[in-house]
PDB file of N, CA and C in Angstrom:
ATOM      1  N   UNK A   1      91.038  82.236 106.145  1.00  0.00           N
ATOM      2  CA  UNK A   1      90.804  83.486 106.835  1.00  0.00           C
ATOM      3  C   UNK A   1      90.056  84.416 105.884  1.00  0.00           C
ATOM      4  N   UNK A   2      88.856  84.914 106.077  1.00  0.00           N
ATOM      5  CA  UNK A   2      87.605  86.165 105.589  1.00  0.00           C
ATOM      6  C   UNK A   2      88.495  87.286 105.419  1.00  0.00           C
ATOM      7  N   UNK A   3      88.763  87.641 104.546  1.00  0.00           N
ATOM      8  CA  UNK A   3      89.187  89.296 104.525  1.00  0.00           C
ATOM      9  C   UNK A   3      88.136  90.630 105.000  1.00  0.00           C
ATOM     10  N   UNK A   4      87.816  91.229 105.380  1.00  0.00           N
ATOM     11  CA  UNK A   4      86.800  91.701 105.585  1.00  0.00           C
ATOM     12  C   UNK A   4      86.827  93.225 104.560  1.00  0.00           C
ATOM     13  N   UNK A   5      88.023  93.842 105.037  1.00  0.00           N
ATOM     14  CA  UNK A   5      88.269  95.317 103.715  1.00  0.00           C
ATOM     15  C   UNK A   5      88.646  96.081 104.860  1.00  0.00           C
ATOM     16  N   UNK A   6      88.840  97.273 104.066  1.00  0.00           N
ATOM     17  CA  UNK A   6      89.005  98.851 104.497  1.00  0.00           C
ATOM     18  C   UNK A   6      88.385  99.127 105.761  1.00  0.00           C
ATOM     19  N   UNK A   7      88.831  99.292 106.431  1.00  0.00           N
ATOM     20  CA  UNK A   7      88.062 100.279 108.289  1.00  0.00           C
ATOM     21  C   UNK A   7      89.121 101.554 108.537  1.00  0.00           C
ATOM     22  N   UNK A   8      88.230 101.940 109.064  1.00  0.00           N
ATOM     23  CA  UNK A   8      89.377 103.102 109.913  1.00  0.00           C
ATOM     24  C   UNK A   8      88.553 103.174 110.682  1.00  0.00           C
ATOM     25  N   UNK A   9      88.988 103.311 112.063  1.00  0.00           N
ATOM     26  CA  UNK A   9      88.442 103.484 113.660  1.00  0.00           C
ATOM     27  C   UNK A   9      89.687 103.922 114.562  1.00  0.00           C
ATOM     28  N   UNK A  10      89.464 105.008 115.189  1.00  0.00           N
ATOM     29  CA  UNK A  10      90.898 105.088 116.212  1.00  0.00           C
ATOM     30  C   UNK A  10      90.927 104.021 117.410  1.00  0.00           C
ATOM     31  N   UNK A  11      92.135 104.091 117.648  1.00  0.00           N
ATOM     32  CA  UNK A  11      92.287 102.646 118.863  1.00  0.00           C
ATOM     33  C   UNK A  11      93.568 103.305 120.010  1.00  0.00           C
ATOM     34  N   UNK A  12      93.628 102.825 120.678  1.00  0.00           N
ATOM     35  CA  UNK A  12      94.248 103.218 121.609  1.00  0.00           C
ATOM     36  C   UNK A  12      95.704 102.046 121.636  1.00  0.00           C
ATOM     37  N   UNK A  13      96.838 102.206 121.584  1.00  0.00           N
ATOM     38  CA  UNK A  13      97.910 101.371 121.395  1.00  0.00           C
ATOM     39  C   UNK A  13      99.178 101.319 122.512  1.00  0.00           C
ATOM     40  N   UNK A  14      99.254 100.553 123.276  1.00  0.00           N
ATOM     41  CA  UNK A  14     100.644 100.635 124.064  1.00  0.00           C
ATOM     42  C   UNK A  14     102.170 100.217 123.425  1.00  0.00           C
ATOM     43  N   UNK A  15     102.855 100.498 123.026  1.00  0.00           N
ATOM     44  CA  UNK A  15     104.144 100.034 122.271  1.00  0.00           C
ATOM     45  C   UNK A  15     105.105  99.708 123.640  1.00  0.00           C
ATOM     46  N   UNK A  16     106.251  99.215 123.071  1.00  0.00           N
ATOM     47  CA  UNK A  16     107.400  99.039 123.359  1.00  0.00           C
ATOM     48  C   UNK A  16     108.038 100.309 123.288  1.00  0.00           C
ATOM     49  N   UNK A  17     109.747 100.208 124.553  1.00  0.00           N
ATOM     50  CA  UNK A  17     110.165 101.435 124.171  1.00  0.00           C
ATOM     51  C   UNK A  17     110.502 101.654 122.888  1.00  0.00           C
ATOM     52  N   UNK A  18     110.656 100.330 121.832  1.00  0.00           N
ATOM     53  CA  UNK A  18     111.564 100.305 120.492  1.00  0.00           C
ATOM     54  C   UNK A  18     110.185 100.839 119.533  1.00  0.00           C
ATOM     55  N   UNK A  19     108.555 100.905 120.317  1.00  0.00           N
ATOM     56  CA  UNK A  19     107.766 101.654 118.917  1.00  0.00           C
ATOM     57  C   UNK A  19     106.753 100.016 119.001  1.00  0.00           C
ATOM     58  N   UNK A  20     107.336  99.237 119.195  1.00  0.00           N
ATOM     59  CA  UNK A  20     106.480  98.243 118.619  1.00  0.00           C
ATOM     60  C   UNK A  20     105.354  98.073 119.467  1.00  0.00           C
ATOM     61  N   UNK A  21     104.010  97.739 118.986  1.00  0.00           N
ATOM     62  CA  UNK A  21     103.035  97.665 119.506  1.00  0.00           C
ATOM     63  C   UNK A  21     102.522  96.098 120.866  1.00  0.00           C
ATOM     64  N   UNK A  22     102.023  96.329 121.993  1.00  0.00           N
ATOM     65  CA  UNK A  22     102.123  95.204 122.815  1.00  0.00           C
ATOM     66  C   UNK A  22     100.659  95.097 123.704  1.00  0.00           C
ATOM     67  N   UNK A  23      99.927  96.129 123.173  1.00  0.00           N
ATOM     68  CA  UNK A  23      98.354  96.148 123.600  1.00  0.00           C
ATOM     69  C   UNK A  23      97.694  96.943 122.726  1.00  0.00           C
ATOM     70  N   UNK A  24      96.018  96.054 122.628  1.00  0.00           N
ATOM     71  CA  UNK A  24      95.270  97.349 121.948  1.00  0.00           C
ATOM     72  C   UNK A  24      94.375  97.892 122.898  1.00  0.00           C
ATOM     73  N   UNK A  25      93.682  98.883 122.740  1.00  0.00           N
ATOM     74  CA  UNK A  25      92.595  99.171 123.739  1.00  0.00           C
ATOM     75  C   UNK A  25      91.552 100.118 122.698  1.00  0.00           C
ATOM     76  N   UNK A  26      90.634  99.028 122.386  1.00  0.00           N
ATOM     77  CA  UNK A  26      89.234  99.091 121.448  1.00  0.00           C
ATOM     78  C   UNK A  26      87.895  99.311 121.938  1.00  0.00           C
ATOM     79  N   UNK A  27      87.212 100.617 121.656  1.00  0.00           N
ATOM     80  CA  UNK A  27      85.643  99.868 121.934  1.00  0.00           C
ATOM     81  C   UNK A  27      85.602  99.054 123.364  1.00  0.00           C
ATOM     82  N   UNK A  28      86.353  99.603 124.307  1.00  0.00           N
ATOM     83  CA  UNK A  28      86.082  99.601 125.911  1.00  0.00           C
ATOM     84  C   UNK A  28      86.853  98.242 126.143  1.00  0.00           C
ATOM     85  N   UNK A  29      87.465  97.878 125.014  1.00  0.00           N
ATOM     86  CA  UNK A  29      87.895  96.319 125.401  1.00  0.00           C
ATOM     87  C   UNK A  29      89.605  96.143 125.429  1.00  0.00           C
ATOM     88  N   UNK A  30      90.500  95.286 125.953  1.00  0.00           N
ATOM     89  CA  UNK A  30      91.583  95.093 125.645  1.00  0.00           C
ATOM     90  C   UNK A  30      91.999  94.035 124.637  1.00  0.00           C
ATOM     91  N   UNK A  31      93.045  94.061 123.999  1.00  0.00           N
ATOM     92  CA  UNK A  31      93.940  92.986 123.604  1.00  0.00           C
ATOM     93  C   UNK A  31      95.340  93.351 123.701  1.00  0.00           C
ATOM     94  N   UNK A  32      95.399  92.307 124.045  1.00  0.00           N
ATOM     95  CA  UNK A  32      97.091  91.675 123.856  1.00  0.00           C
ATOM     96  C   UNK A  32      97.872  91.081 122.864  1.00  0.00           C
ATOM     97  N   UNK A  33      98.709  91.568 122.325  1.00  0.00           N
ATOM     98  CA  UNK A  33      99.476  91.563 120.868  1.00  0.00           C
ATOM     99  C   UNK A  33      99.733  89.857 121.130  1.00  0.00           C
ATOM    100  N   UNK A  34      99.712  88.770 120.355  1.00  0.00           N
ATOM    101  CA  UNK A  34     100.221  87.824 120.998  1.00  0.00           C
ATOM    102  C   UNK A  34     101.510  87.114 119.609  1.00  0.00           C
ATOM    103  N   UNK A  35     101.701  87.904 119.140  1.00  0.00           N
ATOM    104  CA  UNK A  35     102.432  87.391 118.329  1.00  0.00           C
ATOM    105  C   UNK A  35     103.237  88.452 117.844  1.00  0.00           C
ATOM    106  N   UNK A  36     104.684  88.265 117.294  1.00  0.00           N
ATOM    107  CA  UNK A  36     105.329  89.476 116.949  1.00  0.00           C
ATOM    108  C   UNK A  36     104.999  90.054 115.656  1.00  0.00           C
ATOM    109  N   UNK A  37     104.912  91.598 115.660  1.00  0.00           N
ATOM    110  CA  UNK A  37     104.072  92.055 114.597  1.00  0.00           C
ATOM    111  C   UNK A  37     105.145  92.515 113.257  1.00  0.00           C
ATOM    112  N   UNK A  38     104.405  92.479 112.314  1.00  0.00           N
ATOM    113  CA  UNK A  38     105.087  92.660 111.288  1.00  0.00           C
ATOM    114  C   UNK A  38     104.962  94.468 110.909  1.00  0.00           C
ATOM    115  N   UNK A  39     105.800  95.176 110.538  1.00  0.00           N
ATOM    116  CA  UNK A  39     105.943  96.545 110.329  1.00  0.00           C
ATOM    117  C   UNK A  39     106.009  96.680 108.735  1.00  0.00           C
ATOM    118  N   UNK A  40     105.723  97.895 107.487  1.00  0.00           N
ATOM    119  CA  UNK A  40     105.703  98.460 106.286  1.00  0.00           C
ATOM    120  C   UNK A  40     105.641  99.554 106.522  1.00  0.00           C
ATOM    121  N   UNK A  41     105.828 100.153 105.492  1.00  0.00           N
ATOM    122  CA  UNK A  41     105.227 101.784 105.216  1.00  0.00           C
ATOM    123  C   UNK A  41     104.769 101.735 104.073  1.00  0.00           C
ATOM    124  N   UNK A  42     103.965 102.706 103.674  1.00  0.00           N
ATOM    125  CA  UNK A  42     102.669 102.699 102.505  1.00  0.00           C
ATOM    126  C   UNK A  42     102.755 104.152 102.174  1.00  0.00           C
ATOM    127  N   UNK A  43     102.781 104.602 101.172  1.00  0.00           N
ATOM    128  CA  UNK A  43     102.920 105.833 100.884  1.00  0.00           C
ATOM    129  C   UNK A  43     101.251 106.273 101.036  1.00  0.00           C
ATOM    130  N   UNK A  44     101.259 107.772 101.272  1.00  0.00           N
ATOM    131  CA  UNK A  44      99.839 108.206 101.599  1.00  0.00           C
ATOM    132  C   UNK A  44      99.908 109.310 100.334  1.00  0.00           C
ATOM    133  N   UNK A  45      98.285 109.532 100.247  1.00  0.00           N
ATOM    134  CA  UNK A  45      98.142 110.579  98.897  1.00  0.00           C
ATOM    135  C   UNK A  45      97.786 111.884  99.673  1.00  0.00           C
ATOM    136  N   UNK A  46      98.995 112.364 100.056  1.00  0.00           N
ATOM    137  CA  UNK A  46      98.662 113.355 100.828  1.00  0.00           C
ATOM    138  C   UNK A  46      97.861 115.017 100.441  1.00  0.00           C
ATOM    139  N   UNK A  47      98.419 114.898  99.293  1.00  0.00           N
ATOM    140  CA  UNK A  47      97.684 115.846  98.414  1.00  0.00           C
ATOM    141  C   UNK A  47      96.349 116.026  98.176  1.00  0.00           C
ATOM    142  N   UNK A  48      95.960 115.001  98.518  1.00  0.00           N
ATOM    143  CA  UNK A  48      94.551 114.520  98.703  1.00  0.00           C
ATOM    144  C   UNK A  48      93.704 115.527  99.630  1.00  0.00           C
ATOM    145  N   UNK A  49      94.513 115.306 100.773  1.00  0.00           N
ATOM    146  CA  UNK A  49      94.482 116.016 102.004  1.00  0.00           C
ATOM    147  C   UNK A  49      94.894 117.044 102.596  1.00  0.00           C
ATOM    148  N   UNK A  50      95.987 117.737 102.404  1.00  0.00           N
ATOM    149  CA  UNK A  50      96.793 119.151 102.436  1.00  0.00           C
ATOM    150  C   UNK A  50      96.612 119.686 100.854  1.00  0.00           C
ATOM    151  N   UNK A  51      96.408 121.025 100.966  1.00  0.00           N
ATOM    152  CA  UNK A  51      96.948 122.110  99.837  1.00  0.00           C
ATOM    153  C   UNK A  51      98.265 121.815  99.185  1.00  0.00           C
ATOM    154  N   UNK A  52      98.942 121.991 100.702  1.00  0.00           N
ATOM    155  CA  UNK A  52     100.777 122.106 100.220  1.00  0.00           C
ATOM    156  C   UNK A  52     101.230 121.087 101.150  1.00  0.00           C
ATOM    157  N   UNK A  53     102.628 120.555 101.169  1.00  0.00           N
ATOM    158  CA  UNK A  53     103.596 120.199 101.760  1.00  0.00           C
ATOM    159  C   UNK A  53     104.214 121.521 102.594  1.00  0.00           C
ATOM    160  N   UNK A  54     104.465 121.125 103.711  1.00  0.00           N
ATOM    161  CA  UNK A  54     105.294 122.466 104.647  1.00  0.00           C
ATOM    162  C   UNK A  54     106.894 122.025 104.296  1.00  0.00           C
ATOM    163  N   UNK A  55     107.969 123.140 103.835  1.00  0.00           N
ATOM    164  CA  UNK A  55     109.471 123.341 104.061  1.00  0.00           C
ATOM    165  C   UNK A  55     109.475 122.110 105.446  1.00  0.00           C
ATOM    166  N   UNK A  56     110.485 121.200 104.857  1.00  0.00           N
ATOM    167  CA  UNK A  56     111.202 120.281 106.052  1.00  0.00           C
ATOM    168  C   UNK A  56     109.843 119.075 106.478  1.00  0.00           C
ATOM    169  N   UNK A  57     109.286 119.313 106.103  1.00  0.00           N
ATOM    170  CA  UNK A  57     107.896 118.341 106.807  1.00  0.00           C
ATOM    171  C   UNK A  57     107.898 117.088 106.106  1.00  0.00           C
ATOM    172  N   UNK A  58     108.080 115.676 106.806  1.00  0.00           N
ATOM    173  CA  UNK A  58     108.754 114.652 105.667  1.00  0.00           C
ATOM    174  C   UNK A  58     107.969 113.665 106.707  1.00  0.00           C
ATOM    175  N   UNK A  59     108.671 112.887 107.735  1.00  0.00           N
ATOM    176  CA  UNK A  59     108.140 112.097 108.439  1.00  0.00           C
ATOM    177  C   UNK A  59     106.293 112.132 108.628  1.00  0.00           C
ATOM    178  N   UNK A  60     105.629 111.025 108.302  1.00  0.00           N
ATOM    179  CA  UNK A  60     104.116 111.288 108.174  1.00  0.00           C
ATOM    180  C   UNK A  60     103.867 111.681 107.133  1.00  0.00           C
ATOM    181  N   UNK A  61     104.299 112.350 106.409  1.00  0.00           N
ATOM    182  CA  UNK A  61     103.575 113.267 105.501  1.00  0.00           C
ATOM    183  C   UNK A  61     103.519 112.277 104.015  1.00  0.00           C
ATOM    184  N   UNK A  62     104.806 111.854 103.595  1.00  0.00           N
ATOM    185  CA  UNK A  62     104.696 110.975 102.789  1.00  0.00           C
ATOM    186  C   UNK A  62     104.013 109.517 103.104  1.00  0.00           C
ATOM    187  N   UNK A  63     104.686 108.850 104.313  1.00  0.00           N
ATOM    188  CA  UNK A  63     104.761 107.694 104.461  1.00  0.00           C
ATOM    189  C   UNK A  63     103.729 107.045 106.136  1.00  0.00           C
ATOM    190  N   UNK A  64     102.790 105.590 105.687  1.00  0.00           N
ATOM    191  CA  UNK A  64     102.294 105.653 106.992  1.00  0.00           C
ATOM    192  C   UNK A  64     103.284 104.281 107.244  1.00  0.00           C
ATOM    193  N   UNK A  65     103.330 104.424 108.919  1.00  0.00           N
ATOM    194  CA  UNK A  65     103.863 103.410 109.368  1.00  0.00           C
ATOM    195  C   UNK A  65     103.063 102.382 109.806  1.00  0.00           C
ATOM    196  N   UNK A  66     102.275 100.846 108.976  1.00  0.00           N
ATOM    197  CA  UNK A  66     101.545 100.369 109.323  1.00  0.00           C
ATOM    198  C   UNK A  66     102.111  98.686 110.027  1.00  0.00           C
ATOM    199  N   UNK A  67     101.531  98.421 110.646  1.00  0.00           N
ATOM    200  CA  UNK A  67     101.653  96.891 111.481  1.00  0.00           C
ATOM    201  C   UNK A  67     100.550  96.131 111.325  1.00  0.00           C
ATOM    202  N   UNK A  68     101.092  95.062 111.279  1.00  0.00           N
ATOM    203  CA  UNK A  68      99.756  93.743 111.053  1.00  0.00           C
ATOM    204  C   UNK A  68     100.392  93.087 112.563  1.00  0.00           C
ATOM    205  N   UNK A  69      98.930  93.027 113.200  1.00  0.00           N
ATOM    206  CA  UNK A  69      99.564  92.573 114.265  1.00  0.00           C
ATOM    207  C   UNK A  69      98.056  90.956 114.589  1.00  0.00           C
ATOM    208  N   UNK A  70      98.521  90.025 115.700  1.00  0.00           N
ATOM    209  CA  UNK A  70      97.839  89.285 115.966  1.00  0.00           C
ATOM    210  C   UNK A  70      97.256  89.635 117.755  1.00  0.00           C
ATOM    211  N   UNK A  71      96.011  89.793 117.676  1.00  0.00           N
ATOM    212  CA  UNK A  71      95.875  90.139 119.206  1.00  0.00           C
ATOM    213  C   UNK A  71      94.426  89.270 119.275  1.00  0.00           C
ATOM    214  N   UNK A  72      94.507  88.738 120.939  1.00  0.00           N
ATOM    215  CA  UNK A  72      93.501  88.122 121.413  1.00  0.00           C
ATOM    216  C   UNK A  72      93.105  89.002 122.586  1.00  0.00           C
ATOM    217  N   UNK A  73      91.596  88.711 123.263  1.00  0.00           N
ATOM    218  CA  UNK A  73      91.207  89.273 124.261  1.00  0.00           C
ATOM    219  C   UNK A  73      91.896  88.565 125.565  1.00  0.00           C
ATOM    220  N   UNK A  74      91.932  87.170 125.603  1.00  0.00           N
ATOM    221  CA  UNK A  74      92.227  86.707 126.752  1.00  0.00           C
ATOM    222  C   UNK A  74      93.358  85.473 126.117  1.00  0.00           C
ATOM    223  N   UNK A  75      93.318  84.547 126.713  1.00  0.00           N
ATOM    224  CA  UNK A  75      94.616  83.249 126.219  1.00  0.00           C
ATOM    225  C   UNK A  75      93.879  82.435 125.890  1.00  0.00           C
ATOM    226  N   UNK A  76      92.260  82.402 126.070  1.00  0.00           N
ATOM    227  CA  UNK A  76      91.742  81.569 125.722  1.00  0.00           C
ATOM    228  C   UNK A  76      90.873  81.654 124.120  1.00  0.00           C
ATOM    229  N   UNK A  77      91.021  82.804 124.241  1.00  0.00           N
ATOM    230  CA  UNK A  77      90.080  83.939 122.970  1.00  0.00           C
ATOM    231  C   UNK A  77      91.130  83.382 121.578  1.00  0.00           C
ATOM    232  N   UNK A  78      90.567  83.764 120.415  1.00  0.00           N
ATOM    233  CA  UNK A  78      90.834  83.060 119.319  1.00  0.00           C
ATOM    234  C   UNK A  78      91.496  84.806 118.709  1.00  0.00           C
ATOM    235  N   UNK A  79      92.784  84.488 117.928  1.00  0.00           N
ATOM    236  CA  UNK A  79      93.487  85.629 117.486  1.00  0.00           C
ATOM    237  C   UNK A  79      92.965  86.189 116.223  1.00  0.00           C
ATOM    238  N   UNK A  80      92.941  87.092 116.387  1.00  0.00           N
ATOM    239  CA  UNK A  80      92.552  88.129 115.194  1.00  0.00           C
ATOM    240  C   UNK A  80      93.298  88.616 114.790  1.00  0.00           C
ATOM    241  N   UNK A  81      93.220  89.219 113.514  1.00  0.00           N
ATOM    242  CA  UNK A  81      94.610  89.660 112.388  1.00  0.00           C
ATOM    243  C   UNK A  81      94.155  91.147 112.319  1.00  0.00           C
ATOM    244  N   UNK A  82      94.956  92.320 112.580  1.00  0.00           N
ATOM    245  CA  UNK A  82      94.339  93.397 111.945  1.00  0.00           C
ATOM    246  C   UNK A  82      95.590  94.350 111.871  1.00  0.00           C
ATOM    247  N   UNK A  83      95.535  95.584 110.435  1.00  0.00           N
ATOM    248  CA  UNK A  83      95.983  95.981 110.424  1.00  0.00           C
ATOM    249  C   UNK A  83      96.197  97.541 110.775  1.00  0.00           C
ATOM    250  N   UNK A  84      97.441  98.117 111.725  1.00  0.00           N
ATOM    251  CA  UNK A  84      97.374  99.655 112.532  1.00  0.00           C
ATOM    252  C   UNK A  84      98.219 100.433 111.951  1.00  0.00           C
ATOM    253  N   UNK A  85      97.638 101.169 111.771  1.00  0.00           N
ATOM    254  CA  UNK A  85      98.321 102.339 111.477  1.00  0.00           C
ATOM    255  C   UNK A  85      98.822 103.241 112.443  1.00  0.00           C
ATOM    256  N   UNK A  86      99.906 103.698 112.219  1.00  0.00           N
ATOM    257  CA  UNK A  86     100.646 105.103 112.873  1.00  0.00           C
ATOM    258  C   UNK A  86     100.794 106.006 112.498  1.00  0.00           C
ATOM    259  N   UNK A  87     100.180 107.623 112.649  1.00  0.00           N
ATOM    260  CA  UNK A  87     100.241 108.456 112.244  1.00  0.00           C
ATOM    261  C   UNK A  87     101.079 109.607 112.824  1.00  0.00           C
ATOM    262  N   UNK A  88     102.894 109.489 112.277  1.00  0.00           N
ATOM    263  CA  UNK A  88     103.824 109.438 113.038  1.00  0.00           C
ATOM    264  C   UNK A  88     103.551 110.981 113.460  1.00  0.00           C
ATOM    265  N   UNK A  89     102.826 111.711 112.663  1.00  0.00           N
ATOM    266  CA  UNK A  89     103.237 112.516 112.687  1.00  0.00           C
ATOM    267  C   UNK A  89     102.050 113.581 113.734  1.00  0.00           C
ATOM    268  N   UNK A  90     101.353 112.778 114.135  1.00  0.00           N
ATOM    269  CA  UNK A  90      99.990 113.202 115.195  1.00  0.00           C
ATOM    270  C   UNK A  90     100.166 111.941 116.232  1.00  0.00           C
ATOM    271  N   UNK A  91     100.952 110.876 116.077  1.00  0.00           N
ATOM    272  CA  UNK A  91     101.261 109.949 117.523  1.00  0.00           C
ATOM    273  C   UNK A  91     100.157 109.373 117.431  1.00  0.00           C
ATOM    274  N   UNK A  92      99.128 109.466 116.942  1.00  0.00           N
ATOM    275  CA  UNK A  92      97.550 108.936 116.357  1.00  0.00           C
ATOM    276  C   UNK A  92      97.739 107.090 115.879  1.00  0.00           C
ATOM    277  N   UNK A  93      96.992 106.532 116.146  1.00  0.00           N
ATOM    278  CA  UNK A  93      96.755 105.317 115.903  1.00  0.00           C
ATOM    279  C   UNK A  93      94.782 104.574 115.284  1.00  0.00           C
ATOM    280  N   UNK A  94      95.285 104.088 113.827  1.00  0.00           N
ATOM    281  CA  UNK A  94      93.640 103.849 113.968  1.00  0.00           C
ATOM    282  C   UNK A  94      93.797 102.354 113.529  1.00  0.00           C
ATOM    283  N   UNK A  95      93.175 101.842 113.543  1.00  0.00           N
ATOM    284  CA  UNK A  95      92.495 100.081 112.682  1.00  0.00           C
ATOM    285  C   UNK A  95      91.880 100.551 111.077  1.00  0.00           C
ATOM    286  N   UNK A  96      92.978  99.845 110.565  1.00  0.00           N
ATOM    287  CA  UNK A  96      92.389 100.047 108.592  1.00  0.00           C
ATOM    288  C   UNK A  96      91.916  99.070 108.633  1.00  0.00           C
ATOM    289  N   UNK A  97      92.288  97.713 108.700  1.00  0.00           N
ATOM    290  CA  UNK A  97      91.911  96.699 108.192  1.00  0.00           C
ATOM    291  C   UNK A  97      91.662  95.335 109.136  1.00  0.00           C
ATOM    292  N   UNK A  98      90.590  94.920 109.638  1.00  0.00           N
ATOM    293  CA  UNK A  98      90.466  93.325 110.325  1.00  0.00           C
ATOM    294  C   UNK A  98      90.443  92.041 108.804  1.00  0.00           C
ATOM    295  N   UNK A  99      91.016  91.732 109.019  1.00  0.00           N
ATOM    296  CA  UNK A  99      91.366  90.332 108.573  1.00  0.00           C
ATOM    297  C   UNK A  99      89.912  89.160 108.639  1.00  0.00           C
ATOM    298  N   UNK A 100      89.410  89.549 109.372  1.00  0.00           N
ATOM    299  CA  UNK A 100      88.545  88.143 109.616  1.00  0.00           C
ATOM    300  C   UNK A 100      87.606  88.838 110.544  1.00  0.00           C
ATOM    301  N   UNK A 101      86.420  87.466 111.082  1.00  0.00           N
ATOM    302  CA  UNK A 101      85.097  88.006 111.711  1.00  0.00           C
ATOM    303  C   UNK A 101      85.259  89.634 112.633  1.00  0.00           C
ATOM    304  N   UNK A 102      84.857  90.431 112.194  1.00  0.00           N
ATOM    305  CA  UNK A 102      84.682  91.573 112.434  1.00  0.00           C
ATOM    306  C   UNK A 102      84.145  91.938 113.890  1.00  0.00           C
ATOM    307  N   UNK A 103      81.992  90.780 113.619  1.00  0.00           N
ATOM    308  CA  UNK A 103      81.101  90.925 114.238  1.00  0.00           C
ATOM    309  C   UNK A 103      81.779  90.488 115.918  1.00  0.00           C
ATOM    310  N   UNK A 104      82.670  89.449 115.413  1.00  0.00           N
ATOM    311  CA  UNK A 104      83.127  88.817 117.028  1.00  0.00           C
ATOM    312  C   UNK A 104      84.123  89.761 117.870  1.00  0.00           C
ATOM    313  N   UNK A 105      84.952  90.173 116.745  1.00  0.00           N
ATOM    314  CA  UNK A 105      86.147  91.054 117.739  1.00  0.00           C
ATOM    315  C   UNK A 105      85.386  92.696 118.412  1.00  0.00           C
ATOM    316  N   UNK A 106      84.132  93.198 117.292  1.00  0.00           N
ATOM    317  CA  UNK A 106      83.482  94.480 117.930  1.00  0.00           C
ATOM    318  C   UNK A 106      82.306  93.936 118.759  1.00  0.00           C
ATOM    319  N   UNK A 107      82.342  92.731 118.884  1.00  0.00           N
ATOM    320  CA  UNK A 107      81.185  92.746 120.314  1.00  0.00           C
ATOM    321  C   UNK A 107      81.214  92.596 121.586  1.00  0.00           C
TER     322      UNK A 107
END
C-alpha cells in the first residue's frame, strides 16, 4: 500500500448513534465505511492557532479525535484507507491522510 502524506479537505461524514463513522460524502461522491474503523487521539498544537486557551475549554482544544477508516464507492470498488478527523469541538470533519492511489478515489 502507497502512502501518499498529509491532506486536509473537508468531507461530509454520517456516524453511528455511538460517534462512529458509517458513510463518507466527498467531492459529490459517496462511500461506505466497509470495515470497522479504528479510533486515536493526537494532540494538536493549538497554540499554533489560538492566542490563549479559554477558562474550561478542553474537549477539541487539546486533542483531535482521528479514525482510519476503510471505505469503497460501491461492493464492487476496491477499498481505500484514509484517515478523518473530528473536530469535536466545531462537529467539523476533514480527510488528513489517503493511504494509497489518491488520483482514483478523487476522480
Amino acid at each position: 500500500m502507497a502512502e501518499v502524506g498529509l491532506f486536509s479537505e473537508s468531507v461530509e461524514v454520517a456516524c453511528s448513534p455511538s460517534g462512529q463513522p458509517l458513510r463518507l460524502q466527498w467531492r459529490d461522491r459517496s462511500y461506505k465505511i466497509a470495515a470497522d474503523p479504528l479510533r486515536w487521539y493526537e494532540r494538536r498544537k493549538w497554540w499554533e492557532e489560538e492566542l490563549r486557551a479559554e477558562r474550561g475549554r478542553g474537549a477539541g482544544l487539546v486533542d483531535h479525535e482521528i479514525w482510519r477508516v476503510q471505505a469503497r464507492a460501491n461492493d464492487q470498488s476496491e477499498l481505500r484507507t484514509l484517515d478523518i478527523v473530528h473536530q469535536v469541538d466545531t462537529g467539523r470533519w476533514r480527510i488528513l491522510k489517503i493511504h494509497d492511489a489518491v488520483r482514483e478515489l478523487s476522480a
